[in-house]
C-alpha atoms as a PDB file:
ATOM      1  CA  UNK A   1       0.000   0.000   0.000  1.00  0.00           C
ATOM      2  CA  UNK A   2       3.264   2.133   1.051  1.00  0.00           C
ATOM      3  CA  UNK A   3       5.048   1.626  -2.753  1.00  0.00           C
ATOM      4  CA  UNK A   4       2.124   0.512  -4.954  1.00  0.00           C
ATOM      5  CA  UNK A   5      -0.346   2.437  -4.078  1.00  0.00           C
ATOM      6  CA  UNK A   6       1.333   5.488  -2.892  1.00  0.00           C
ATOM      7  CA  UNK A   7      -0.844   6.090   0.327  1.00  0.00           C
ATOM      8  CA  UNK A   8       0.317   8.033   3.326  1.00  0.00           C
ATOM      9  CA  UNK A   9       1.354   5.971   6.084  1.00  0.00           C
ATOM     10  CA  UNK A  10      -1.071   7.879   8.660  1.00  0.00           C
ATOM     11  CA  UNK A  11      -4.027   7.085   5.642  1.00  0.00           C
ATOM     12  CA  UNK A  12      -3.228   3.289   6.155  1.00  0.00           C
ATOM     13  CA  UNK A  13      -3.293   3.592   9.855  1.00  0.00           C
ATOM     14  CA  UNK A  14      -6.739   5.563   9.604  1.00  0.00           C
ATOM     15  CA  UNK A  15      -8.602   2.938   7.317  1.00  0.00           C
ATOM     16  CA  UNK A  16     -10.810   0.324   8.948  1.00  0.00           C
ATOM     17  CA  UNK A  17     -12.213  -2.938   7.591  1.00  0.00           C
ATOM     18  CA  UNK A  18     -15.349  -0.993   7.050  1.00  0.00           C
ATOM     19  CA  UNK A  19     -13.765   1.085   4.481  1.00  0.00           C
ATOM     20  CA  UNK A  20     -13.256  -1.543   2.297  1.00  0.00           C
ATOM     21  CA  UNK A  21     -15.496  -1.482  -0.401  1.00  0.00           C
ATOM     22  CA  UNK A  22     -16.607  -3.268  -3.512  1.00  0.00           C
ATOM     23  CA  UNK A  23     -17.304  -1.223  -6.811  1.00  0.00           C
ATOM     24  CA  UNK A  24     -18.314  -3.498  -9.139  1.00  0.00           C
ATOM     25  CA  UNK A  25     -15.093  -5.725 -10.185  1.00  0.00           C
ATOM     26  CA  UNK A  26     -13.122  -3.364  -8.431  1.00  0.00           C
ATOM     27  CA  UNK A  27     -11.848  -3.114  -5.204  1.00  0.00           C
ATOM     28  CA  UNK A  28     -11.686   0.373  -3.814  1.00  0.00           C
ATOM     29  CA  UNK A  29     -10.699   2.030   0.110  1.00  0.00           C
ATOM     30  CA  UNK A  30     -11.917   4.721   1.747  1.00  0.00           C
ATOM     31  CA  UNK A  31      -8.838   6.674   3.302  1.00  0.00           C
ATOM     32  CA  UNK A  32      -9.219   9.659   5.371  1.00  0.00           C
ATOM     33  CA  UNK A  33      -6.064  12.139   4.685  1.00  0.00           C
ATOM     34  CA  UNK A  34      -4.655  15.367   5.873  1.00  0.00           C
ATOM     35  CA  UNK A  35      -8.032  17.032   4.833  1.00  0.00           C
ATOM     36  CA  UNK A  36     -10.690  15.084   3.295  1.00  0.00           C
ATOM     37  CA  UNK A  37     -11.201  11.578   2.763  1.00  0.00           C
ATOM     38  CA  UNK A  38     -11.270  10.009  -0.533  1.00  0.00           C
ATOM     39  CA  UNK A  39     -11.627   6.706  -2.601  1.00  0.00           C
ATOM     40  CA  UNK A  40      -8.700   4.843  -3.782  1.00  0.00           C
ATOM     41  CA  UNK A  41      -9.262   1.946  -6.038  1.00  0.00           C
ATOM     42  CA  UNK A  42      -7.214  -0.856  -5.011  1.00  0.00           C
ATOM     43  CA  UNK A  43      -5.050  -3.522  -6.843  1.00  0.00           C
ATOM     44  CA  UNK A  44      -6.521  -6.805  -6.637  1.00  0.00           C
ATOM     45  CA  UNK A  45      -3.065  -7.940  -5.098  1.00  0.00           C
ATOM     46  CA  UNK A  46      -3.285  -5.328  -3.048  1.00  0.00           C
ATOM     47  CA  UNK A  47      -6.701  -6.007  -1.946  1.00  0.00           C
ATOM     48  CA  UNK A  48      -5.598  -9.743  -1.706  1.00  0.00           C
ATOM     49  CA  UNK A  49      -2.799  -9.038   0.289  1.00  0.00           C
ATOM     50  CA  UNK A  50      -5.207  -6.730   2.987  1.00  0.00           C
ATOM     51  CA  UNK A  51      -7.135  -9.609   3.242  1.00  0.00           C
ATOM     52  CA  UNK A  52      -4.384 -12.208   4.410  1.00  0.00           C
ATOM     53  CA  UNK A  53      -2.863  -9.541   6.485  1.00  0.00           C
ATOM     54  CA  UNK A  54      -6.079  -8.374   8.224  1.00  0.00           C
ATOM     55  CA  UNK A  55      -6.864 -10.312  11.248  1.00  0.00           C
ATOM     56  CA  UNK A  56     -10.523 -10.142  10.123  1.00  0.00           C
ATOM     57  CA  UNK A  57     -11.172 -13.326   8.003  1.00  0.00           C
ATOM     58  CA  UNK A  58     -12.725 -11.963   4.792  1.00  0.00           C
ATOM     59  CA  UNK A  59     -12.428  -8.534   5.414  1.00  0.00           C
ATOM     60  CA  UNK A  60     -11.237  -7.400   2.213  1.00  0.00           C
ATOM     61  CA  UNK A  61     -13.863  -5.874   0.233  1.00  0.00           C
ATOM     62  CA  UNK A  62     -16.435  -7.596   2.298  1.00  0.00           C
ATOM     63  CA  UNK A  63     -18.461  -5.005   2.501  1.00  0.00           C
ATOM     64  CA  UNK A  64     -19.209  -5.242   6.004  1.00  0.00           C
ATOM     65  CA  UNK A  65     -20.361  -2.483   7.822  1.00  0.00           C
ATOM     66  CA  UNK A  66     -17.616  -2.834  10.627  1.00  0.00           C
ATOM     67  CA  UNK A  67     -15.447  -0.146  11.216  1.00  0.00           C
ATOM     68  CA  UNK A  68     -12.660  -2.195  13.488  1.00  0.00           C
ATOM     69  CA  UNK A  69      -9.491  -1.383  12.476  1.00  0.00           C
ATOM     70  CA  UNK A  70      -7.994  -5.033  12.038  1.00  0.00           C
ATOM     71  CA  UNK A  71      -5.018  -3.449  11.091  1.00  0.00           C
ATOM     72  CA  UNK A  72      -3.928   0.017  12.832  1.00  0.00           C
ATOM     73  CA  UNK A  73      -0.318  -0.882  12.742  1.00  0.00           C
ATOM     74  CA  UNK A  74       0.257  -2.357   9.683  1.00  0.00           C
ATOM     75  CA  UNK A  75       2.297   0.179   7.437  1.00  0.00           C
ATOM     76  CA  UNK A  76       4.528   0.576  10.406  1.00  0.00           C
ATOM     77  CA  UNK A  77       4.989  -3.271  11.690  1.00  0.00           C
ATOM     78  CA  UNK A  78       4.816  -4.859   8.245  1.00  0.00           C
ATOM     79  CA  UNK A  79       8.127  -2.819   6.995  1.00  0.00           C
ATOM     80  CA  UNK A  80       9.460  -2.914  10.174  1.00  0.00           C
ATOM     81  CA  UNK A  81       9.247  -6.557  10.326  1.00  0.00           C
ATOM     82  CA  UNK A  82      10.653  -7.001   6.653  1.00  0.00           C
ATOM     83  CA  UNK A  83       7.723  -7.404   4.885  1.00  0.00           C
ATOM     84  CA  UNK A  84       8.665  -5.061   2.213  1.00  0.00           C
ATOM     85  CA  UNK A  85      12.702  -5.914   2.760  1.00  0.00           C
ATOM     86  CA  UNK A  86      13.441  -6.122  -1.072  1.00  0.00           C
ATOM     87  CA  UNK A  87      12.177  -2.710  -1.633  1.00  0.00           C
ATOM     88  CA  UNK A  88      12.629  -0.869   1.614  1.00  0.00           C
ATOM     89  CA  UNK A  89      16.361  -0.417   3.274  1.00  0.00           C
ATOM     90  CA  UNK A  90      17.345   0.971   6.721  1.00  0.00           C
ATOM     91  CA  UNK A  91      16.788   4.329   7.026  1.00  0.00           C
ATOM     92  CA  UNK A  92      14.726   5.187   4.177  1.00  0.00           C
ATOM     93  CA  UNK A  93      11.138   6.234   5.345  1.00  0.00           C
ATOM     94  CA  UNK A  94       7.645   4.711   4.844  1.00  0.00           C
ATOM     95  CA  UNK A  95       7.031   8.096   2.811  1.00  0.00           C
ATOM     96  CA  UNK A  96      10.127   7.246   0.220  1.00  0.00           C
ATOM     97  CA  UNK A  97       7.990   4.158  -0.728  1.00  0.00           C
ATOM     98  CA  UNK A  98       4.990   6.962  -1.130  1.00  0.00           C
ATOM     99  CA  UNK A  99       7.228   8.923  -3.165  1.00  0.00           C
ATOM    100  CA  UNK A 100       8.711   6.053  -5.302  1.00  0.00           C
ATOM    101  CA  UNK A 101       5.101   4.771  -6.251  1.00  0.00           C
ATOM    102  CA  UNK A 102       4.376   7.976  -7.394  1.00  0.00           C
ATOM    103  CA  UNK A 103       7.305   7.989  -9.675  1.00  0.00           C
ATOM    104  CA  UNK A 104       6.696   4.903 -10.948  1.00  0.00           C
ATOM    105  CA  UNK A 105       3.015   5.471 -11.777  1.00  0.00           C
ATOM    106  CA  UNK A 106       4.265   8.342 -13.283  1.00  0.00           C
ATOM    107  CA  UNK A 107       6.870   6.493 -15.242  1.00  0.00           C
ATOM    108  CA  UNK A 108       4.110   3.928 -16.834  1.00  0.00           C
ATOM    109  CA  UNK A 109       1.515   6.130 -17.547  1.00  0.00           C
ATOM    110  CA  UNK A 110       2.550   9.383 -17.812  1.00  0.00           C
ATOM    111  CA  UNK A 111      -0.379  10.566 -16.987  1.00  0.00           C
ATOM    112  CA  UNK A 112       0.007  13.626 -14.458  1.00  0.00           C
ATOM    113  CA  UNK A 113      -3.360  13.874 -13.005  1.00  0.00           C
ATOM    114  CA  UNK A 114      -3.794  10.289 -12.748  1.00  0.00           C
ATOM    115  CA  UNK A 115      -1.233  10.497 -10.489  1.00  0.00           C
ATOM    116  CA  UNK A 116      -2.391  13.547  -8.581  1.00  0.00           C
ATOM    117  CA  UNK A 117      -5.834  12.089  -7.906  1.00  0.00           C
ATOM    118  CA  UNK A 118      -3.982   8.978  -6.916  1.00  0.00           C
ATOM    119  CA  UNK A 119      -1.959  10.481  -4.410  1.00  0.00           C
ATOM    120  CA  UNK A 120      -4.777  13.089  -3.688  1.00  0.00           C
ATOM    121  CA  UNK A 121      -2.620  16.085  -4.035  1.00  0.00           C
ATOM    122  CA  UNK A 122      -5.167  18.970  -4.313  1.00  0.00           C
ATOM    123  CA  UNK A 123      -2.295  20.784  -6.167  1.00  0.00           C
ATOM    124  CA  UNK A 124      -0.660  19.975  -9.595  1.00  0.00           C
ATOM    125  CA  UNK A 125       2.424  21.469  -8.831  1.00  0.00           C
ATOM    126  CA  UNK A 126       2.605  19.139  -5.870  1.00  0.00           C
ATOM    127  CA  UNK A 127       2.798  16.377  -8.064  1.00  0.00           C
ATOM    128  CA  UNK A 128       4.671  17.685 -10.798  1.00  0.00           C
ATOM    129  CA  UNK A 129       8.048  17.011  -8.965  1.00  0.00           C
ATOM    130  CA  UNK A 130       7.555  13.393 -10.063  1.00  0.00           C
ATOM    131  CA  UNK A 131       7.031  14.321 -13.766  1.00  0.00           C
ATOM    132  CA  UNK A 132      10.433  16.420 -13.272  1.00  0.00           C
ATOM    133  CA  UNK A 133      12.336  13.064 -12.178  1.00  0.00           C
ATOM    134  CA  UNK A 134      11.052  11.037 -14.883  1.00  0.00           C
ATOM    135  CA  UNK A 135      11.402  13.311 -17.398  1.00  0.00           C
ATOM    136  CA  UNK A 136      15.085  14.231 -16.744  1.00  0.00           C
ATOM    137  CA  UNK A 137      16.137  10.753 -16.813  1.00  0.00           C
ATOM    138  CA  UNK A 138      14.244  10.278 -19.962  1.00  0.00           C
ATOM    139  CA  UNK A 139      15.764  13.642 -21.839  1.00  0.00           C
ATOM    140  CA  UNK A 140      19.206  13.514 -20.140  1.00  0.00           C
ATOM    141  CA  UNK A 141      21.314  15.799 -22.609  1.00  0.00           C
ATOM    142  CA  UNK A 142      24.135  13.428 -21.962  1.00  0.00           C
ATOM    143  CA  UNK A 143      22.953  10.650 -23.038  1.00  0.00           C
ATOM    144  CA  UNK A 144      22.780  12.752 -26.793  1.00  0.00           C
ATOM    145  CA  UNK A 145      26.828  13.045 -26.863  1.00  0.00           C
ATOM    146  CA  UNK A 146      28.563  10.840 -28.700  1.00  0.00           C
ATOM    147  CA  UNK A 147      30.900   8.937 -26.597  1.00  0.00           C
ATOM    148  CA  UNK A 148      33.778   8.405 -29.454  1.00  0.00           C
ATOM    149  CA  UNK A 149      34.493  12.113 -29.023  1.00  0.00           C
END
């Protein structure tokens, strides 16, 4: 949820079985942010994965009406506990895996505010940093000089 879907650590710790929904084939959560809550459709491994991790049997997209939180520590514990070892190392923060699935949504779809609604940045400009990386690897001037020189 950290690196594929981009979500704030404090938005993971927020959500509740409850707000886990089904929208038709899809899979989507209700996360409550800095200052409004909004819907964020979910991968089906992601949405897989909430379910084996959630101490609730079946909570994933259920569509209970529970609002337990089966899993108030799980951004922090899971990585902790090496869940996400091959992708996170020591001392890089839950918030560089936000900021690395940005960049890679950004890198596959190039579509900006795709990306902005995904991370719910109210603010293109906000989200245009990751365009910035992306595109300056892709356009790197040196990569145009010969190297026979």
């Amino acid at each position: 949820m950290l690196g594929l879907q981009a979500l704030r650590t404090t938005e993971i710790m927020r959500a509740s079985v409850g707000d886990l929904q089904r929208r038709g084939d899809a899979c989507a959560l209700l996360v409550h942010g800095k200052t409004h809550a909004r819907l964020v459709f979910v991968r089906p491994d992601v949405a897989n994965a909430l379910a084996r991790l959630s101490s609730c049997p079946g909570a994933a997209c259920s569509g209970t009406s529970t609002a337990s939180r089966c899993y108030p520590q799980w951004a922090t514990v899971r990585v902790a506990n090496g869940s996400a070892a091959a992708v996170k190392r020591p001392r890089v923060s839950n918030h560089a895996l936000r900021h690395s699935g940005a960049t890679l949504a950004y890198h596959y779809t190039h579509d900006l505010r795709a990306v902005q609604d995904m991370l719910g940045h109210q603010d293109p400009k906000t989200t245009a940093r990751y365009a910035r990386v992306v595109d300056r690897a892709r356009t790197n001037p040196a990569l145009k000089v010969p190297a026979d020189l």
